[in-house]
N, C-alpha and C. Protein backbone atom coordinates (compact mmCIF):
# COMPACT_ATOMS: atom_id res chain seq x y z
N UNK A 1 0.85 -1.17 0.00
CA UNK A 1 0.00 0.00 0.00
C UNK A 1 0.90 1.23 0.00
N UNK A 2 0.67 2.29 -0.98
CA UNK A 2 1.34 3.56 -0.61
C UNK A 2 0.99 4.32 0.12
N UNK A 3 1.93 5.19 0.69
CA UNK A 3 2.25 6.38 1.76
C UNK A 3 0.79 6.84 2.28
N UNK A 4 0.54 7.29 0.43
CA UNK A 4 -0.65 7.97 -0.05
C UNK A 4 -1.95 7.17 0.63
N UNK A 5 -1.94 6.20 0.09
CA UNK A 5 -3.31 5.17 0.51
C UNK A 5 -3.14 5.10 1.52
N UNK A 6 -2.47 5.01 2.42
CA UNK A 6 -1.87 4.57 3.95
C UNK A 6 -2.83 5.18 5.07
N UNK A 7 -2.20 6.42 4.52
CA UNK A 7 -2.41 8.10 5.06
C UNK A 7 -4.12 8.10 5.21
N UNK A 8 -4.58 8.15 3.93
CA UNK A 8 -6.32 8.31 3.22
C UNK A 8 -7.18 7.17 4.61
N UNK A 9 -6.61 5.90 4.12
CA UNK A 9 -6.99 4.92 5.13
C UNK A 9 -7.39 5.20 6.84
N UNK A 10 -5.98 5.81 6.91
CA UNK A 10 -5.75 5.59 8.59
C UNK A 10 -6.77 7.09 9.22
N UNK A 11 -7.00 8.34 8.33
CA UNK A 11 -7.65 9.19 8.47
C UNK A 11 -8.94 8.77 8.83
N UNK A 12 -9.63 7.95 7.42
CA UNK A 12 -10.71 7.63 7.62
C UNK A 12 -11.49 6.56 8.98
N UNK A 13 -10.10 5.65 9.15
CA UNK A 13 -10.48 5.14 10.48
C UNK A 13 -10.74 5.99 11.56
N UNK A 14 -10.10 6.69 11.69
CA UNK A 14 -9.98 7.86 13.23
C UNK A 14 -11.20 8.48 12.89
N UNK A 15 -11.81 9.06 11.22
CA UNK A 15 -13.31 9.67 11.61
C UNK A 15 -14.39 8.48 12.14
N UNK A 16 -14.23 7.35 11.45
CA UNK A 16 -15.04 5.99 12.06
C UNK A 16 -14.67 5.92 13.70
N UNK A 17 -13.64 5.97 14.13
CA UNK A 17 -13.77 5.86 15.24
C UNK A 17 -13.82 7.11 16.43
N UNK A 18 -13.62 8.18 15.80
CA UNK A 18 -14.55 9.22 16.40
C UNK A 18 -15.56 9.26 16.62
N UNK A 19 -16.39 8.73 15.59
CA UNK A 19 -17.84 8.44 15.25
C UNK A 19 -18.67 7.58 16.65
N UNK A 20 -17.70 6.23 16.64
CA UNK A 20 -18.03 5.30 17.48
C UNK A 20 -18.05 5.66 19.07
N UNK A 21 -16.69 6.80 19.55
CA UNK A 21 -16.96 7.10 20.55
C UNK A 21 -17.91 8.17 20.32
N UNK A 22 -18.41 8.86 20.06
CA UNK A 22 -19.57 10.07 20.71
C UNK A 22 -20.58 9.30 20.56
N UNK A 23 -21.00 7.75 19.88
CA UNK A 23 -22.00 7.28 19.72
C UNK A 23 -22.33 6.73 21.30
N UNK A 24 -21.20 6.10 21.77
CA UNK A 24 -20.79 5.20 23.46
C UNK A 24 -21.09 6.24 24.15
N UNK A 25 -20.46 7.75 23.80
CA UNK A 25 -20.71 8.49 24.99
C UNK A 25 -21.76 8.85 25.03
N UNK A 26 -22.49 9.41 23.48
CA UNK A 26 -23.69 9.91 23.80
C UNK A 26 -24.96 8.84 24.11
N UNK A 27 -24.64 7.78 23.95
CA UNK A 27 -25.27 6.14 24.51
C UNK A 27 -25.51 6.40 26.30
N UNK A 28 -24.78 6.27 26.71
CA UNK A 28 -24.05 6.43 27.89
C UNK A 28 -24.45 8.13 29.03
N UNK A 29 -24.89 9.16 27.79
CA UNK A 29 -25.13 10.46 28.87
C UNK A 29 -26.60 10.64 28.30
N UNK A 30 -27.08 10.00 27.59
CA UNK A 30 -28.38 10.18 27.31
C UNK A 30 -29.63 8.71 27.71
N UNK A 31 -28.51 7.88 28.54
CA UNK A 31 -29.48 6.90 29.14
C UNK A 31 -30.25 5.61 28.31
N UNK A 32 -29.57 5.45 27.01
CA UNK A 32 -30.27 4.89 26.14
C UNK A 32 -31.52 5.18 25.30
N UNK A 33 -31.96 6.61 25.76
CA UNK A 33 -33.10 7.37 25.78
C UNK A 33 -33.31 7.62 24.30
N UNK A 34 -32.64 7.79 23.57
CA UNK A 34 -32.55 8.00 21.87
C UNK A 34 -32.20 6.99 21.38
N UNK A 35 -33.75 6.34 20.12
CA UNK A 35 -33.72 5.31 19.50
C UNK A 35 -32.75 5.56 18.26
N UNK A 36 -33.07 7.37 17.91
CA UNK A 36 -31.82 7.65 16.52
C UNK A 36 -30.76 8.57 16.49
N UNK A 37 -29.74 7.77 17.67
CA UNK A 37 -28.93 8.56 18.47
C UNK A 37 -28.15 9.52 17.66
N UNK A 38 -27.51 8.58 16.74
CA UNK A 38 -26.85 9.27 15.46
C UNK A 38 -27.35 10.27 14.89
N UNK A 39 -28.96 10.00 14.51
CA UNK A 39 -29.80 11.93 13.60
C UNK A 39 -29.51 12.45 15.14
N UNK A 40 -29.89 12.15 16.08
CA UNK A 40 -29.57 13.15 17.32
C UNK A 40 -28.48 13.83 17.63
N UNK A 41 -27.66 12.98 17.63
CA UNK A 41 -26.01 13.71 17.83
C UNK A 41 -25.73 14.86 16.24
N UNK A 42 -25.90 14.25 15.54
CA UNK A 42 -25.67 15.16 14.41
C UNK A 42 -26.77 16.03 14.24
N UNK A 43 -27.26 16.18 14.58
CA UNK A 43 -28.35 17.32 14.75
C UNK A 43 -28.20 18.47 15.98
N UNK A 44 -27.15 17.50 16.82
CA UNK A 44 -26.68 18.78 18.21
C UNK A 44 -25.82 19.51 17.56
N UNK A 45 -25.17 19.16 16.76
CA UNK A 45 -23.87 19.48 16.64
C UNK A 45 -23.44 19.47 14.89
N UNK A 46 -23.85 19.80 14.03
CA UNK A 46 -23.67 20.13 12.97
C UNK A 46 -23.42 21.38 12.54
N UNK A 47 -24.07 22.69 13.52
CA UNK A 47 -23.83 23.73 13.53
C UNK A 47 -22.70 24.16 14.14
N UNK A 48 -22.28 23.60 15.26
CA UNK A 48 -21.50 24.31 15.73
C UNK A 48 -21.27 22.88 16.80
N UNK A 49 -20.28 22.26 17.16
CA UNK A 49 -19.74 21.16 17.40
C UNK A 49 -20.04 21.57 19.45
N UNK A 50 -20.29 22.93 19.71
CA UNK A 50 -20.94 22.91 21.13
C UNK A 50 -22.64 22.46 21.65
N UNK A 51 -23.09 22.48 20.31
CA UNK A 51 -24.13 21.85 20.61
C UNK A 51 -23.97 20.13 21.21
N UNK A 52 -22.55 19.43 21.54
CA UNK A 52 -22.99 18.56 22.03
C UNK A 52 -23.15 18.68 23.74
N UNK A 53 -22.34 19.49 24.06
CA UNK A 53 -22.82 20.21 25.25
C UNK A 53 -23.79 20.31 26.22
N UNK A 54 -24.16 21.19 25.41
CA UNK A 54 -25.72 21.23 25.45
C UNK A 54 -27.01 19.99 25.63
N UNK A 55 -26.37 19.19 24.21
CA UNK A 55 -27.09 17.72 24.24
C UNK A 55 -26.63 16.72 25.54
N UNK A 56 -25.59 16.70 26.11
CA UNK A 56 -24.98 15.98 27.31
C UNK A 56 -25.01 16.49 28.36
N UNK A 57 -24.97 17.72 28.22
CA UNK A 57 -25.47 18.53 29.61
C UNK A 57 -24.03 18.27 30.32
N UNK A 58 -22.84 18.30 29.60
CA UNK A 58 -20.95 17.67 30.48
C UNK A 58 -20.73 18.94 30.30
N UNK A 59 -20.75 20.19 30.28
CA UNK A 59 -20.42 21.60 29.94
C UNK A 59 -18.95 21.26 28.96
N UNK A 60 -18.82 20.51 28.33
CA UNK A 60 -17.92 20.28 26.97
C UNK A 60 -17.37 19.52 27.34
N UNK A 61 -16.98 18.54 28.81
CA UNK A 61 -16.09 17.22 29.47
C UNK A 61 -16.08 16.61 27.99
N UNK A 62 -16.86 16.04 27.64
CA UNK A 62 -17.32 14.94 25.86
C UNK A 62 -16.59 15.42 24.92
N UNK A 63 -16.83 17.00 24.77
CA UNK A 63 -16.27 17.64 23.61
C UNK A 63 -14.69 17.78 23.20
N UNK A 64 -14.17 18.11 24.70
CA UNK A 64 -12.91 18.75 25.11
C UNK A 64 -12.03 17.64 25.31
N UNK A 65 -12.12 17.47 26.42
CA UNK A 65 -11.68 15.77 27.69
C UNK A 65 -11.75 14.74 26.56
N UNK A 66 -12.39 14.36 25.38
CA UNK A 66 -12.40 13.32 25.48
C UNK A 66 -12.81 13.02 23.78
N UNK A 67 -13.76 13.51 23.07
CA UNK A 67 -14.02 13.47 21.67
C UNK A 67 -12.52 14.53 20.80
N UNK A 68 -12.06 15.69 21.05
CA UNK A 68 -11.20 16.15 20.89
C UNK A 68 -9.51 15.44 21.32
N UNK A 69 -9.78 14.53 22.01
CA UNK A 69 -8.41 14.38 22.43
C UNK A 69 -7.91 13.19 21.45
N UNK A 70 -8.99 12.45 21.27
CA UNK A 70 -9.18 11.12 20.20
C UNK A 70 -8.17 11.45 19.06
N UNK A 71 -8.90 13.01 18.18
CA UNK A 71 -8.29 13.32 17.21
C UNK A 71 -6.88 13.97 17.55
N UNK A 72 -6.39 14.63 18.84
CA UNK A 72 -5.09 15.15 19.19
C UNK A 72 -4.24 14.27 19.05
N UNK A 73 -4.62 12.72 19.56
CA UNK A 73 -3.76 11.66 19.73
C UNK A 73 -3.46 11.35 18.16
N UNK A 74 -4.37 10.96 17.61
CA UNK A 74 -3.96 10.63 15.65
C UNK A 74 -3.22 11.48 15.31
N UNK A 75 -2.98 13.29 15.30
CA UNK A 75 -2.61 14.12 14.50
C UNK A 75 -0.82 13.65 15.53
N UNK A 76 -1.15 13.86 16.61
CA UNK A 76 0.33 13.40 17.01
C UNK A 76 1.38 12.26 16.66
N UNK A 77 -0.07 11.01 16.91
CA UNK A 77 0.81 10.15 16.40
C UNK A 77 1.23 10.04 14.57
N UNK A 78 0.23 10.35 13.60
CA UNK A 78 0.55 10.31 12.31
C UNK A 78 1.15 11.63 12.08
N UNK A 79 1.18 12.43 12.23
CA UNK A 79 1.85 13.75 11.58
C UNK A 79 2.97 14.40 12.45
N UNK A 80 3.23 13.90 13.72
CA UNK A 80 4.01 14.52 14.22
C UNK A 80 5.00 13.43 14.62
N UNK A 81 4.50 12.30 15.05
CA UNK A 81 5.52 11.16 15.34
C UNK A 81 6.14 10.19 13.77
N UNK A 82 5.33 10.63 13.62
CA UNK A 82 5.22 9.56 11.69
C UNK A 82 6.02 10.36 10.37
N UNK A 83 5.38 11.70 10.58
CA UNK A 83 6.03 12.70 9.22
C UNK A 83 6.83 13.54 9.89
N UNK A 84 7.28 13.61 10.90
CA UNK A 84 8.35 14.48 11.55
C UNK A 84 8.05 16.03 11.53
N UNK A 85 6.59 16.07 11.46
CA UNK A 85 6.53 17.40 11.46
C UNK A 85 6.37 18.01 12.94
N UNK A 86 6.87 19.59 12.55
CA UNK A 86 6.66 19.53 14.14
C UNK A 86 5.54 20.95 14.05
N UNK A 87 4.34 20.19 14.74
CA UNK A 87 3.28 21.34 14.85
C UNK A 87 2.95 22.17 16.78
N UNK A 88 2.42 23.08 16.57
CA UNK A 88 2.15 23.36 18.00
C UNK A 88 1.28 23.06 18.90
N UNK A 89 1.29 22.93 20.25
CA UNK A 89 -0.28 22.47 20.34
C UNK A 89 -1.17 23.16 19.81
N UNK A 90 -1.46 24.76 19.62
CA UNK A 90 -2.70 25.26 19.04
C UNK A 90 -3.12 24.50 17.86
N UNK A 91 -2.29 24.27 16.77
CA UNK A 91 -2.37 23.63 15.66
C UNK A 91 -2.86 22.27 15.58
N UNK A 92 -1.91 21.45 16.79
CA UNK A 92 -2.62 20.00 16.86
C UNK A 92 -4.09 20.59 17.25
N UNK A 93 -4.84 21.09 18.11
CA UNK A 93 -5.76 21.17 18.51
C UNK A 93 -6.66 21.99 17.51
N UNK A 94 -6.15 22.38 16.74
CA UNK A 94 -7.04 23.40 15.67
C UNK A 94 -7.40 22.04 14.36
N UNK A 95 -6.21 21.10 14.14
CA UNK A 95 -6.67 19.53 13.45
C UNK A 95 -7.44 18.91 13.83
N UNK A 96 -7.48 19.07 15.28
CA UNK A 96 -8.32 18.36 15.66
C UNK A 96 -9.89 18.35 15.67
N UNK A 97 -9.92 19.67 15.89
CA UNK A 97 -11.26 20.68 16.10
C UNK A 97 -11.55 19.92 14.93
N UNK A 98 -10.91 20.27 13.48
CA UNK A 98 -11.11 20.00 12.38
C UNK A 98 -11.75 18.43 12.03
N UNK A 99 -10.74 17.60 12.39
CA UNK A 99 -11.60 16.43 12.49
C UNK A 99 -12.75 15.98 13.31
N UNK A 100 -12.93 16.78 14.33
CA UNK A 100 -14.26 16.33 15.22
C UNK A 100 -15.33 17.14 14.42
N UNK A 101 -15.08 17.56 13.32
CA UNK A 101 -16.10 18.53 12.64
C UNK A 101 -16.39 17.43 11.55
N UNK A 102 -15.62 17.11 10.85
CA UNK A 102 -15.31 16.03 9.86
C UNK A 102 -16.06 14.79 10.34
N UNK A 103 -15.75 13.82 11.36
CA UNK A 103 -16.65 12.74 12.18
C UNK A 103 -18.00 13.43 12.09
N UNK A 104 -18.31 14.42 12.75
CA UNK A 104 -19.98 14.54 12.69
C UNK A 104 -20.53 14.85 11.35
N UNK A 105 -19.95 15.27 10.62
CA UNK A 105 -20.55 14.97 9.24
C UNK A 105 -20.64 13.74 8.68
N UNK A 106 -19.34 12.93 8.86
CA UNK A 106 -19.59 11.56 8.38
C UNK A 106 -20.30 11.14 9.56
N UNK A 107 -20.85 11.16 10.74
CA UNK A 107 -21.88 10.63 10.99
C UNK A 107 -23.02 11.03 10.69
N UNK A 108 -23.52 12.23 10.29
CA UNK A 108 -24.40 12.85 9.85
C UNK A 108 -24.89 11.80 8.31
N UNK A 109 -24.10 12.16 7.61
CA UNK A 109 -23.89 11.12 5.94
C UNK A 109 -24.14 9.95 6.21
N UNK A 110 -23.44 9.10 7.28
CA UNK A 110 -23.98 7.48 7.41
C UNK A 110 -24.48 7.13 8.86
N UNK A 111 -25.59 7.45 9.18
CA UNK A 111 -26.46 6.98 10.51
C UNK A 111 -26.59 5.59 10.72
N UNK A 112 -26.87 4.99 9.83
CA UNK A 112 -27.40 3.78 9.78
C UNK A 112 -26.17 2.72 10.10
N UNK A 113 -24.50 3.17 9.81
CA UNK A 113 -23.17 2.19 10.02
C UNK A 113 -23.09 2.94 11.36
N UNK A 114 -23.89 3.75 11.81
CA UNK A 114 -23.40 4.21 13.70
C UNK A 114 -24.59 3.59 14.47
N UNK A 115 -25.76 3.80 14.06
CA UNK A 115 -26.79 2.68 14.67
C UNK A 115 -26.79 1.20 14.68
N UNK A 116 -26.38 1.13 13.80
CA UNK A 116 -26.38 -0.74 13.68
C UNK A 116 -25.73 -0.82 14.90
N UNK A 117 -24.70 -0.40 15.80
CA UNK A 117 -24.28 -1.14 16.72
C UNK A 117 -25.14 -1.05 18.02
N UNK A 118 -26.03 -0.21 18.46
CA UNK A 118 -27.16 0.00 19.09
C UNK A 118 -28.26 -1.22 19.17
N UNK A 119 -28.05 -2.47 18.21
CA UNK A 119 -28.84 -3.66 18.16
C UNK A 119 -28.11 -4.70 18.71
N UNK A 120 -26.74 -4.99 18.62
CA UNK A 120 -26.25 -5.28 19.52
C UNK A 120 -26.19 -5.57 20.55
């Protein structure tokens, strides 16, 4: 596999598994209470990624603590431990922002590969 494909791949996992945790967390702070957790979550937070906040009622613990750090850890480990680049934290954290924006759209786009595990 090249660099290229490598790269594309390992991105797209980290939005899948971004995906998967706000699905656990928001599973988890909403009590099982939402049958279409996924239109729910992407509906808190499509506008503006504090609406999950709001939806969890964690004053951003989910957002900050813990959905954001997911993506800090990838940009560190692939772009900073992997391509030798050296970024700052604002920057890791501004990628990151970026990808937790990125996950809720692709969960937004595919509900139905974030629900299926809800039958389970």
């Amino acid at each position: 596999m090249s660099n290229k494909k490598y790269l594309k791949q390992q991105h797209h996992n980290i939005i899948v598994d971004m995906g998967d945790f706000i699905m656990q967390y928001g599973d988890q702070k909403l009590n099982h209470s939402e049958s279409k957790l996924s239109e729910t979550i992407y509906s808190a937070a499509k506008n503006d990624l504090k609406g999950l906040d709001r939806l969890f009622k964690d004053k951003g613990f989910g957002r900050t603590e813990k959905f954001f750090k997911i993506g800090e850890g990838y940009i560190n480990d692939m772009y900073v431990n992997n391509l030798r680049n050296d970024l700052t934290p604002e920057q890791i954290h501004q990628k990151a922002e970026a990808l937790a924006k990125e996950a809720i759209e692709y969960l937004g786009n595919h509900p139905k590969e974030f629900d299926k595990w809800e039958l389970a």
